[in-house]
C-alpha atoms as a PDB file:
ATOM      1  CA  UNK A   1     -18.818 -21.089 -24.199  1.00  0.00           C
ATOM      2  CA  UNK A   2     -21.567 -19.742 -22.006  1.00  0.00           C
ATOM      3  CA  UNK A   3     -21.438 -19.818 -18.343  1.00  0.00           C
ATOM      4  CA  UNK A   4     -24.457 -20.926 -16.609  1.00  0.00           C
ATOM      5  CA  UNK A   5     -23.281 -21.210 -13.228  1.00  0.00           C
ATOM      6  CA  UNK A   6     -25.067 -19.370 -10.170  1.00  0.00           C
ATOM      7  CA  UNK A   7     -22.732 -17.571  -8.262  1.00  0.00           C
ATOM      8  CA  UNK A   8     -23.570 -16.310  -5.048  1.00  0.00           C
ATOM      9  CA  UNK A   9     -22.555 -13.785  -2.873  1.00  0.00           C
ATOM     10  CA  UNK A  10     -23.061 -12.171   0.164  1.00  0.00           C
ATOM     11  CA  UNK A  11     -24.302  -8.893   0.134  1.00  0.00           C
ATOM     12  CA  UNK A  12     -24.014  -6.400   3.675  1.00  0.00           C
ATOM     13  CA  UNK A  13     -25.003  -2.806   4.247  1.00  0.00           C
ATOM     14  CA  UNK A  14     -22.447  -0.175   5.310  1.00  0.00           C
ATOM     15  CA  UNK A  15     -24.027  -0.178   8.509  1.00  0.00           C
ATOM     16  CA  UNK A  16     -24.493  -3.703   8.991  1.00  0.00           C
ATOM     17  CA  UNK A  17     -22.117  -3.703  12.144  1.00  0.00           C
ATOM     18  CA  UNK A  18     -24.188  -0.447  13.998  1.00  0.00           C
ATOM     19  CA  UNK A  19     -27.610  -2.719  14.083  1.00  0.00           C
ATOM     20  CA  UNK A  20     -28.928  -3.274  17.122  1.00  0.00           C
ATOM     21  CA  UNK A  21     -28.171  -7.088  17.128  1.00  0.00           C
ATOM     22  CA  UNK A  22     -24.989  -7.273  16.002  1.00  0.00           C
ATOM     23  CA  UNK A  23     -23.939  -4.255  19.067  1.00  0.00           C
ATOM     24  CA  UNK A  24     -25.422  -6.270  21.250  1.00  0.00           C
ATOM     25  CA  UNK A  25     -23.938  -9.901  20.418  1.00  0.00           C
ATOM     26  CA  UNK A  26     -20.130  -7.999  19.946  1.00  0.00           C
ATOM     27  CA  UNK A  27     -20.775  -6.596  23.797  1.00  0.00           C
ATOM     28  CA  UNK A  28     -20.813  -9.636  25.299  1.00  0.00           C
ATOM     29  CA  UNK A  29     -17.302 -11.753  25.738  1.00  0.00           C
ATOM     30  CA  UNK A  30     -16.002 -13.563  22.801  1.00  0.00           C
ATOM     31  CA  UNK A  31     -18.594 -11.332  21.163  1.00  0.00           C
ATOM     32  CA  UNK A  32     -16.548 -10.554  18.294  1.00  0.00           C
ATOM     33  CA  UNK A  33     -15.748 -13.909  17.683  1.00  0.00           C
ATOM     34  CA  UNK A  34     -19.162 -14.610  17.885  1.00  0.00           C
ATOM     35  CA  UNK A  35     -20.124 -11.753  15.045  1.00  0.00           C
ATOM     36  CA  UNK A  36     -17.425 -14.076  13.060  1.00  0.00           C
ATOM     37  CA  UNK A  37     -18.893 -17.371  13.618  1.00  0.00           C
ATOM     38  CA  UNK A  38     -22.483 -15.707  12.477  1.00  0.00           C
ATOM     39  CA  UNK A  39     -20.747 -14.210   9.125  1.00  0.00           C
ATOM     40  CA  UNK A  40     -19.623 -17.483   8.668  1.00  0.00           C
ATOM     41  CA  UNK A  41     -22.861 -19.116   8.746  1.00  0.00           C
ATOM     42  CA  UNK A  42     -24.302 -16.664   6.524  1.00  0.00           C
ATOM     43  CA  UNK A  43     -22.440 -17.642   3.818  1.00  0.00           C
ATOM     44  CA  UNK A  44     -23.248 -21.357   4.662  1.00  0.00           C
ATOM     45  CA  UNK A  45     -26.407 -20.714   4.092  1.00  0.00           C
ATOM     46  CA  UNK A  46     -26.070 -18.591   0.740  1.00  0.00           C
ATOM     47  CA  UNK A  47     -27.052 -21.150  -1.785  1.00  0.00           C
ATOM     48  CA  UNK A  48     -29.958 -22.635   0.879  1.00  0.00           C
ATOM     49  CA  UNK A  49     -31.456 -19.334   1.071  1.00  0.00           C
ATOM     50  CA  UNK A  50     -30.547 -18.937   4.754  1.00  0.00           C
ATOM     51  CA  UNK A  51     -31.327 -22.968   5.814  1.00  0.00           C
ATOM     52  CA  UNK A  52     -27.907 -24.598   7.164  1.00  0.00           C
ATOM     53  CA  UNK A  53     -28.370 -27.634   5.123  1.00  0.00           C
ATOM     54  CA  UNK A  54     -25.562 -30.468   4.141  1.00  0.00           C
ATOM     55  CA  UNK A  55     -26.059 -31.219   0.588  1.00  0.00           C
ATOM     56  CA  UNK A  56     -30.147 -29.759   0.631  1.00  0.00           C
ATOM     57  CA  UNK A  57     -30.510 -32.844   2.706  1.00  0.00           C
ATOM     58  CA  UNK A  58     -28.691 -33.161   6.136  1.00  0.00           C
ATOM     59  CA  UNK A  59     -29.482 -30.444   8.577  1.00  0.00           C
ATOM     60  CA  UNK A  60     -26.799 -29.112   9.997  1.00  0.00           C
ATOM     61  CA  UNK A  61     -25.765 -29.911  13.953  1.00  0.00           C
ATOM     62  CA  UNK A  62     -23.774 -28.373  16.774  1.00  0.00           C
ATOM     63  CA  UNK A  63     -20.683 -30.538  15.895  1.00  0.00           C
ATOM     64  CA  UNK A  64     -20.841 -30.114  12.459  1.00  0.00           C
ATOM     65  CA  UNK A  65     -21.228 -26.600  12.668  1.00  0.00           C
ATOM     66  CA  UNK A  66     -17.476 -26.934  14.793  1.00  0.00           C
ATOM     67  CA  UNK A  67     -16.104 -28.752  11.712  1.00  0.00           C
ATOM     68  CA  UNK A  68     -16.697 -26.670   8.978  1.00  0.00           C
ATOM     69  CA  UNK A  69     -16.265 -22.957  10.763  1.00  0.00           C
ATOM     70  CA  UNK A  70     -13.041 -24.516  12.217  1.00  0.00           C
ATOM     71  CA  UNK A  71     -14.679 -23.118  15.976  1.00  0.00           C
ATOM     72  CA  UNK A  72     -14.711 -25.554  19.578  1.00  0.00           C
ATOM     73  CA  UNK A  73     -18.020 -26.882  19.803  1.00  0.00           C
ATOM     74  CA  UNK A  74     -18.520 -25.399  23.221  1.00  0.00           C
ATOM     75  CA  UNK A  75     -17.973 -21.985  21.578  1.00  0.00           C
ATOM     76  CA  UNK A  76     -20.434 -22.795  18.454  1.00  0.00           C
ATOM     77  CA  UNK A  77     -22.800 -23.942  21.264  1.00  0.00           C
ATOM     78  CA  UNK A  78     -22.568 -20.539  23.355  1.00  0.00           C
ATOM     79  CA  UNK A  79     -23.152 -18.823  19.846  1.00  0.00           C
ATOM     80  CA  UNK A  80     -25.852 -20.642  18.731  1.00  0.00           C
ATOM     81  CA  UNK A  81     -27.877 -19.607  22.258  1.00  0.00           C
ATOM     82  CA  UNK A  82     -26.617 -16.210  21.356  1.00  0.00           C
ATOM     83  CA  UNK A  83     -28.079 -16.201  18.135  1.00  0.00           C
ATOM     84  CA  UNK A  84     -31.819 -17.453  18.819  1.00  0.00           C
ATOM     85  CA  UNK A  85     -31.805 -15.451  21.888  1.00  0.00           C
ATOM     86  CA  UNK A  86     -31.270 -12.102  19.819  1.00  0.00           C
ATOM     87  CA  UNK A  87     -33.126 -13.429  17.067  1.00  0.00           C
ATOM     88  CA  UNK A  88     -30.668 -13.864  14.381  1.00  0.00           C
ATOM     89  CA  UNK A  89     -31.360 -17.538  13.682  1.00  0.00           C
ATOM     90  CA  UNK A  90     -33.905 -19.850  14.052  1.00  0.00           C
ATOM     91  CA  UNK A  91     -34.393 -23.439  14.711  1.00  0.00           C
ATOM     92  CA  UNK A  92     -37.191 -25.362  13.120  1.00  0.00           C
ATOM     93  CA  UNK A  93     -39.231 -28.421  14.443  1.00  0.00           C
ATOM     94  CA  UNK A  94     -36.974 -30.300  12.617  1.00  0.00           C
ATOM     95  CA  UNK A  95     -34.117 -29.145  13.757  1.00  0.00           C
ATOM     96  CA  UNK A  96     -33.075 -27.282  10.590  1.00  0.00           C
ATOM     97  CA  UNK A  97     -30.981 -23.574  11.956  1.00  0.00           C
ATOM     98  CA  UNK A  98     -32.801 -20.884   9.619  1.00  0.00           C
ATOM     99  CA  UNK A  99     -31.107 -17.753   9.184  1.00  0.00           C
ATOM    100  CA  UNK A 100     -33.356 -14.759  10.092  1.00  0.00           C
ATOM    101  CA  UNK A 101     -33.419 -12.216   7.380  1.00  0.00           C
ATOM    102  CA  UNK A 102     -31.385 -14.089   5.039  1.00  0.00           C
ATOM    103  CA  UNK A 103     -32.858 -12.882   1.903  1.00  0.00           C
ATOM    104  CA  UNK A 104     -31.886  -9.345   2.326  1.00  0.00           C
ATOM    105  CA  UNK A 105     -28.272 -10.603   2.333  1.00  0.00           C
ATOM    106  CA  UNK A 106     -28.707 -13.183  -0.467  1.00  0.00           C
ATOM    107  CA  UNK A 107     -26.395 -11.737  -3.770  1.00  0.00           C
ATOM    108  CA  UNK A 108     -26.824 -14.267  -7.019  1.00  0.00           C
ATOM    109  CA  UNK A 109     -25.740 -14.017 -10.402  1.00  0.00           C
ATOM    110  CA  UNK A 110     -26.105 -16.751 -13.640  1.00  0.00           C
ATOM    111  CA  UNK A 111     -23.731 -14.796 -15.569  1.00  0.00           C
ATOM    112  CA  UNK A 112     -20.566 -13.680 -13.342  1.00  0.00           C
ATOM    113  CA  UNK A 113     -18.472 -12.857 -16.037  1.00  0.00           C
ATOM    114  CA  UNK A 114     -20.763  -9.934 -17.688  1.00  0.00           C
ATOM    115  CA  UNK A 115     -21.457  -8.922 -13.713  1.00  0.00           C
ATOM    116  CA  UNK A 116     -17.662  -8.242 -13.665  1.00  0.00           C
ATOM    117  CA  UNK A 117     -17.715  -6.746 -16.803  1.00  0.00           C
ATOM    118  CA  UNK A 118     -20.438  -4.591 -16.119  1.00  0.00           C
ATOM    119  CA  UNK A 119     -18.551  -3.491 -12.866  1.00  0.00           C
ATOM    120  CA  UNK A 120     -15.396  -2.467 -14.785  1.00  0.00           C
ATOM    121  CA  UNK A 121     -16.862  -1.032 -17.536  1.00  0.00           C
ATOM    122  CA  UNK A 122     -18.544   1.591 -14.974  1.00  0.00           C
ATOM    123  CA  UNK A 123     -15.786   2.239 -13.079  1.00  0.00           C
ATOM    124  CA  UNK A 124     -14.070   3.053 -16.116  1.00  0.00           C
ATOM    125  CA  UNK A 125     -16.821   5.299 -17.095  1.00  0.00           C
ATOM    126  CA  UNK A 126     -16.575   7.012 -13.997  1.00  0.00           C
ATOM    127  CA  UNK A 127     -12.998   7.765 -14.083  1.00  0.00           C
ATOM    128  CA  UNK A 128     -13.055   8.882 -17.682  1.00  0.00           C
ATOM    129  CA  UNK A 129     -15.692  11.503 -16.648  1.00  0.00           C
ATOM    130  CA  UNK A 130     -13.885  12.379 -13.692  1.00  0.00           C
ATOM    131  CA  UNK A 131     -11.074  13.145 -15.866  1.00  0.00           C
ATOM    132  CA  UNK A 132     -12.824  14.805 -18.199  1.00  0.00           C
ATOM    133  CA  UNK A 133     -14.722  17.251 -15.733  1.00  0.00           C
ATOM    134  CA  UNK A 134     -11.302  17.765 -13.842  1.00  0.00           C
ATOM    135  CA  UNK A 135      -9.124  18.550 -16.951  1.00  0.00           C
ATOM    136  CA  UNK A 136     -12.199  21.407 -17.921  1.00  0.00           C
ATOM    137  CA  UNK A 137     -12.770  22.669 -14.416  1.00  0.00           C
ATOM    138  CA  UNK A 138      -8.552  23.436 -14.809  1.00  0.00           C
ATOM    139  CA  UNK A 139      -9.106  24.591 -18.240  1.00  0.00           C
ATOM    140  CA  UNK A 140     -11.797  26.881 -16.861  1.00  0.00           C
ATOM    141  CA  UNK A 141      -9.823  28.131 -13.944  1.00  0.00           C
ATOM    142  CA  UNK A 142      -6.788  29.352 -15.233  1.00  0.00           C
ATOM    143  CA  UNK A 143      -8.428  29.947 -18.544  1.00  0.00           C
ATOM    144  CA  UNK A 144      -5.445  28.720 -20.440  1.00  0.00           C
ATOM    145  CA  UNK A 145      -5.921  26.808 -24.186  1.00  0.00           C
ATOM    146  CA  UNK A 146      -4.909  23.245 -24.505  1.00  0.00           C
ATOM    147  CA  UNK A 147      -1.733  24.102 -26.120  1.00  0.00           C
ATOM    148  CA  UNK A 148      -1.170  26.127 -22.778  1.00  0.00           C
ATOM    149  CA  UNK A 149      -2.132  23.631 -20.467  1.00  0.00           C
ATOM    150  CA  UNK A 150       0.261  20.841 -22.362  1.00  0.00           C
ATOM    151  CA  UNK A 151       3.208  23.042 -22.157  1.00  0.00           C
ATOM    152  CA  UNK A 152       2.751  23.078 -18.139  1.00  0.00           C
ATOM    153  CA  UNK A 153       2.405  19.563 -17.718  1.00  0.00           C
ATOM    154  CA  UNK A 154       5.665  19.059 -20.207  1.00  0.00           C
ATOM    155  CA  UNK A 155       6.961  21.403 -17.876  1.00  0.00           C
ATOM    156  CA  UNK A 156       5.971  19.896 -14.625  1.00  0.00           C
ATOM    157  CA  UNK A 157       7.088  16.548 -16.465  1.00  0.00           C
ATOM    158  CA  UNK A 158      10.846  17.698 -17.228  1.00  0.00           C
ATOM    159  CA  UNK A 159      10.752  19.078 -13.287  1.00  0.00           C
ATOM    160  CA  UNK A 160      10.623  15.957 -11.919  1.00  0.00           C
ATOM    161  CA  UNK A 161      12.191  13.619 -14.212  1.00  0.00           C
ATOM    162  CA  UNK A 162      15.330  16.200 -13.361  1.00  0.00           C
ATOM    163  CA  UNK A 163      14.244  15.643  -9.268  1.00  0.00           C
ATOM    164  CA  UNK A 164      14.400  12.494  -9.435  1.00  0.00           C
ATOM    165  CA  UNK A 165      18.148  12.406 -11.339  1.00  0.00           C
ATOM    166  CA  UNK A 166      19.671  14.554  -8.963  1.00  0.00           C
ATOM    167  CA  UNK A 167      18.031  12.182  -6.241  1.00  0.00           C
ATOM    168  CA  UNK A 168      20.024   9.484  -7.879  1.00  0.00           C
ATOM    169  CA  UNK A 169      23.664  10.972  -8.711  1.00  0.00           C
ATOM    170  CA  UNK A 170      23.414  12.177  -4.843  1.00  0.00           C
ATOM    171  CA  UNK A 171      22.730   8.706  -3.936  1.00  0.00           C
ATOM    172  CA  UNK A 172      25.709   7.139  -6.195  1.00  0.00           C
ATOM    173  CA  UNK A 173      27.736   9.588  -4.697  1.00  0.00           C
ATOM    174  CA  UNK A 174      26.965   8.801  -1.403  1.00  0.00           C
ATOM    175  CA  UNK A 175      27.925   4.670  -1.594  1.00  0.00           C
ATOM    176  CA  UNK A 176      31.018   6.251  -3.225  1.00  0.00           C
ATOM    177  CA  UNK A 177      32.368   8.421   0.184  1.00  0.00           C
ATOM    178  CA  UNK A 178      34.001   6.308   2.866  1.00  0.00           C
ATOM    179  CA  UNK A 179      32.657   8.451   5.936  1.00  0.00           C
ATOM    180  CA  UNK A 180      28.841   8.001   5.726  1.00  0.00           C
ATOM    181  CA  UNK A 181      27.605  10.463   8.770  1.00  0.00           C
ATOM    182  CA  UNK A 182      25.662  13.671   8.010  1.00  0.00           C
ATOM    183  CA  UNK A 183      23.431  12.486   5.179  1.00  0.00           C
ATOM    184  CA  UNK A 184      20.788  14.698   6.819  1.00  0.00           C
ATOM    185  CA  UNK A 185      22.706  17.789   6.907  1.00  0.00           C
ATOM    186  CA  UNK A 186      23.564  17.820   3.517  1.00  0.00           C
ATOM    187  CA  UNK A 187      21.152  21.240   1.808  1.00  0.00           C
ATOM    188  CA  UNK A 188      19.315  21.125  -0.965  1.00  0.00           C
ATOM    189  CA  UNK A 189      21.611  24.165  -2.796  1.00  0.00           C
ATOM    190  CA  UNK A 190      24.659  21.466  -2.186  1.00  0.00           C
ATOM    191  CA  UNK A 191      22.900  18.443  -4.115  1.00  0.00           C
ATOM    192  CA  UNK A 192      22.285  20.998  -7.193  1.00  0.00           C
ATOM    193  CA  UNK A 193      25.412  22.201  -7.350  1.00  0.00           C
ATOM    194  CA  UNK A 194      27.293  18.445  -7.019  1.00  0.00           C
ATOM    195  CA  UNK A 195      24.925  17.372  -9.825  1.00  0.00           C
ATOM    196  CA  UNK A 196      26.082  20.299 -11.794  1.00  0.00           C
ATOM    197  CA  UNK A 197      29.396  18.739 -11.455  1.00  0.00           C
ATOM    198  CA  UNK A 198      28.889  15.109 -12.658  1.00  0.00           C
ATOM    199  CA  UNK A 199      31.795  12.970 -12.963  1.00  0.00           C
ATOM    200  CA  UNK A 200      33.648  15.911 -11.650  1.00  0.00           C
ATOM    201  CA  UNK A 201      31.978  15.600  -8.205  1.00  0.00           C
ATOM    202  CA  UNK A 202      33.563  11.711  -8.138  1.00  0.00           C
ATOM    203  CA  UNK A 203      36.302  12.719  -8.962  1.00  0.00           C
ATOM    204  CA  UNK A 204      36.631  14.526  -5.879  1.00  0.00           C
ATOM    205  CA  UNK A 205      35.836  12.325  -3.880  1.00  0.00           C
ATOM    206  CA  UNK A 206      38.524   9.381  -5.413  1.00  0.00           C
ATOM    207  CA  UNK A 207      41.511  12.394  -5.304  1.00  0.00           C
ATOM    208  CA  UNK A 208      40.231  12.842  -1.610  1.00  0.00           C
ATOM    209  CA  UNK A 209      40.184   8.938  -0.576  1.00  0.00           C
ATOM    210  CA  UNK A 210      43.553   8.574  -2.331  1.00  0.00           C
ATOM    211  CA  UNK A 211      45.452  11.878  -1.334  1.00  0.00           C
ATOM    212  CA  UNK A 212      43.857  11.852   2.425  1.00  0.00           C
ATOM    213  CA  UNK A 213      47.071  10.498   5.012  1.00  0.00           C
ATOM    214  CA  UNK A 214      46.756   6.731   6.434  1.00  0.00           C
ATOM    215  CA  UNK A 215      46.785   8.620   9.898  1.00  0.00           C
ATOM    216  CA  UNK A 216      44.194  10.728   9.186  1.00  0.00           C
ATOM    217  CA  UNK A 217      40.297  10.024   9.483  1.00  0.00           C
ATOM    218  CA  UNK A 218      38.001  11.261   6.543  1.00  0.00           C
ATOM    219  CA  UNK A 219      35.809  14.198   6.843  1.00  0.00           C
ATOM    220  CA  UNK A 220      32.327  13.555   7.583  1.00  0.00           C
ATOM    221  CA  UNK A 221      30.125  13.377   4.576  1.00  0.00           C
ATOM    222  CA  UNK A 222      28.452  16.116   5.200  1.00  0.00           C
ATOM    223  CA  UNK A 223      31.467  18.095   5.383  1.00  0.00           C
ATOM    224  CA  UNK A 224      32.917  16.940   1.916  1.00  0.00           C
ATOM    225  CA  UNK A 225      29.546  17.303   0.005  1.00  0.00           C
ATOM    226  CA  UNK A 226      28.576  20.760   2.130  1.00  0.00           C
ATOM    227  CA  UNK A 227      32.271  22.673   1.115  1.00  0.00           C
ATOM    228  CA  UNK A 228      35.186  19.951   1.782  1.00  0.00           C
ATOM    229  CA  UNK A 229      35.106  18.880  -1.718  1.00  0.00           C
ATOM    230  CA  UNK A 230      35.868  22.753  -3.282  1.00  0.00           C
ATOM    231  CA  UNK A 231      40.017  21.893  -2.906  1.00  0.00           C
ATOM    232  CA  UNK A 232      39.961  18.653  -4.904  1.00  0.00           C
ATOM    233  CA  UNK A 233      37.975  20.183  -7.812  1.00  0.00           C
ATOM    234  CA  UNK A 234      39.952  19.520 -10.990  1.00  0.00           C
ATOM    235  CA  UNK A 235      40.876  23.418 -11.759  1.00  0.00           C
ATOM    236  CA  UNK A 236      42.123  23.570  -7.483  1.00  0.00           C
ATOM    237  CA  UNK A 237      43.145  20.364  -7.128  1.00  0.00           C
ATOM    238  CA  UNK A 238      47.347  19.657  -7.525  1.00  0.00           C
ATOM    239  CA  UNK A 239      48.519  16.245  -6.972  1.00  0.00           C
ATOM    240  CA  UNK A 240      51.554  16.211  -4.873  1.00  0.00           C
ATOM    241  CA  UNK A 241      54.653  14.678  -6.578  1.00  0.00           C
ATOM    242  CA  UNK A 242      56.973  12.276  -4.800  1.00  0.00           C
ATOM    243  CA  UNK A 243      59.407  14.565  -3.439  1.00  0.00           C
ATOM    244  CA  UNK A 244      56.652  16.494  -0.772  1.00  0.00           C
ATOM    245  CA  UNK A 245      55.224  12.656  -0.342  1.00  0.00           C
ATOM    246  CA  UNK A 246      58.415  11.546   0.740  1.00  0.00           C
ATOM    247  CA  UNK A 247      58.793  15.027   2.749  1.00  0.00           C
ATOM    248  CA  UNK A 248      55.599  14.359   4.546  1.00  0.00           C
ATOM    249  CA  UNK A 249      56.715  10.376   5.269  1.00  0.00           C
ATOM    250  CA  UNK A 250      59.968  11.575   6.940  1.00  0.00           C
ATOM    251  CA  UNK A 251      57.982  13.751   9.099  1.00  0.00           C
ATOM    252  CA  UNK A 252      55.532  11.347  10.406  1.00  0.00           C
END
């Protein structure tokens, strides 16, 4: 089903805010609230080509200017002034508020739909030949094949997929410890070799939590993870039997 709709839209330059009017009306006070009340009216006056016009047939007043742009009709009053003074609108015989220069801000469309499409479809254009002019300029540079040039990205791939694990076994480690101070000063050369470990690594830390005397406060984490952890490794690690838990009971 065709669309035969007019869309309209409102259409500014880059430099729409560095004209000479628009400096001018944002220096005074209120002036930028003025410069929003004026925006306002412009797109009021979109599908009147630049007439502020209630329904093509009711010019638009003070008051009901207040209504619709939501302003205090003192305000829209001071604005208006502002406007015709520095040209931006004016105001016919009968009473009608014209927008100066409206047509080089009037935007209209009948079909939005292939406008949209249009858009998208060179955007995507752009990007593919982006793409394609960065992946030869790389190709060019390093003068490596294709073949080449997959193997490095498979490699840069596998790099951080493996970043990102270690992020996350350091992380499950960390809820796991009981002391949480010292995340910071924790190295890099630490976090590779706990994720070396695995399961070993928690392991340490559960023989630590459960071995460790009521009376005695944990390590901080950075002192487990940095070195504290070497003694409860599973080839240095000796649970204690009863006897030397009783021994160290009677001397508490």
């Amino acid at each position: 089903m065709s669309d035969n709709k007019k869309y309209y839209y409102l259409k500014l330059k880059e430099n729409f805010f560095d004209s000479e009017e628009i400096k001018l009306l944002e220096s005074v006070d209120n002036g930028y609230l003025y410069s929003n009340i004026l925006l306002k009216l412009y797109l009021k006056s979109l599908k009147t080509e630049g007439k502020l016009i209630f329904r093509n047939k009711i010019p638009y007043n003070p008051k009901m200017i207040a209504t619709v742009t939501g302003h205090n009709i003192d305000i829209i009053g001071k604005a208006l002034d502002l406007f015709n003074e520095f040209g931006l609108i004016e105001i016919l015989d009968n009473g009608t508020i014209f927008i100066s220069d409206m047509q080089n801000f009037i935007g209209k469309s009948s079909t939005e739909a292939d406008r949209i499409r249009s858009y998208r479809e060179q955007i995507k254009k752009e990007s593919s030949q982006i793409l394609i002019e960065s992946s030869t300029n790389v190709q060019q540079k390093n003068n490596k094949s294709t073949p080449e040039l997959e193997l490095e990205l498979e490699l840069k791939i596998e790099k951080e997929l493996k970043i990102k694990k270690l992020c996350a076994f350091f992380e499950e480690c960390w809820e796991l410890y009981p002391e949480k101070k010292g995340k910071g000063k924790i190295s890099e050369a630490c976090k590779n070799k706990i994720f070396k470990l695995g399961e070993e690594f928690k392991r340490c830390i559960d023989r630590y939590s459960k071995a460790k005397p009521e009376w005695q406060g944990y390590q901080n984490g950075s002192t487990f993870f940095n070195k504290g952890y070497i003694d409860y490794l599973d080839v240095n690690y000796k649970a204690k039997t009863l006897e030397e838990e009783m021994k160290g009971l009677k001397r508490l």
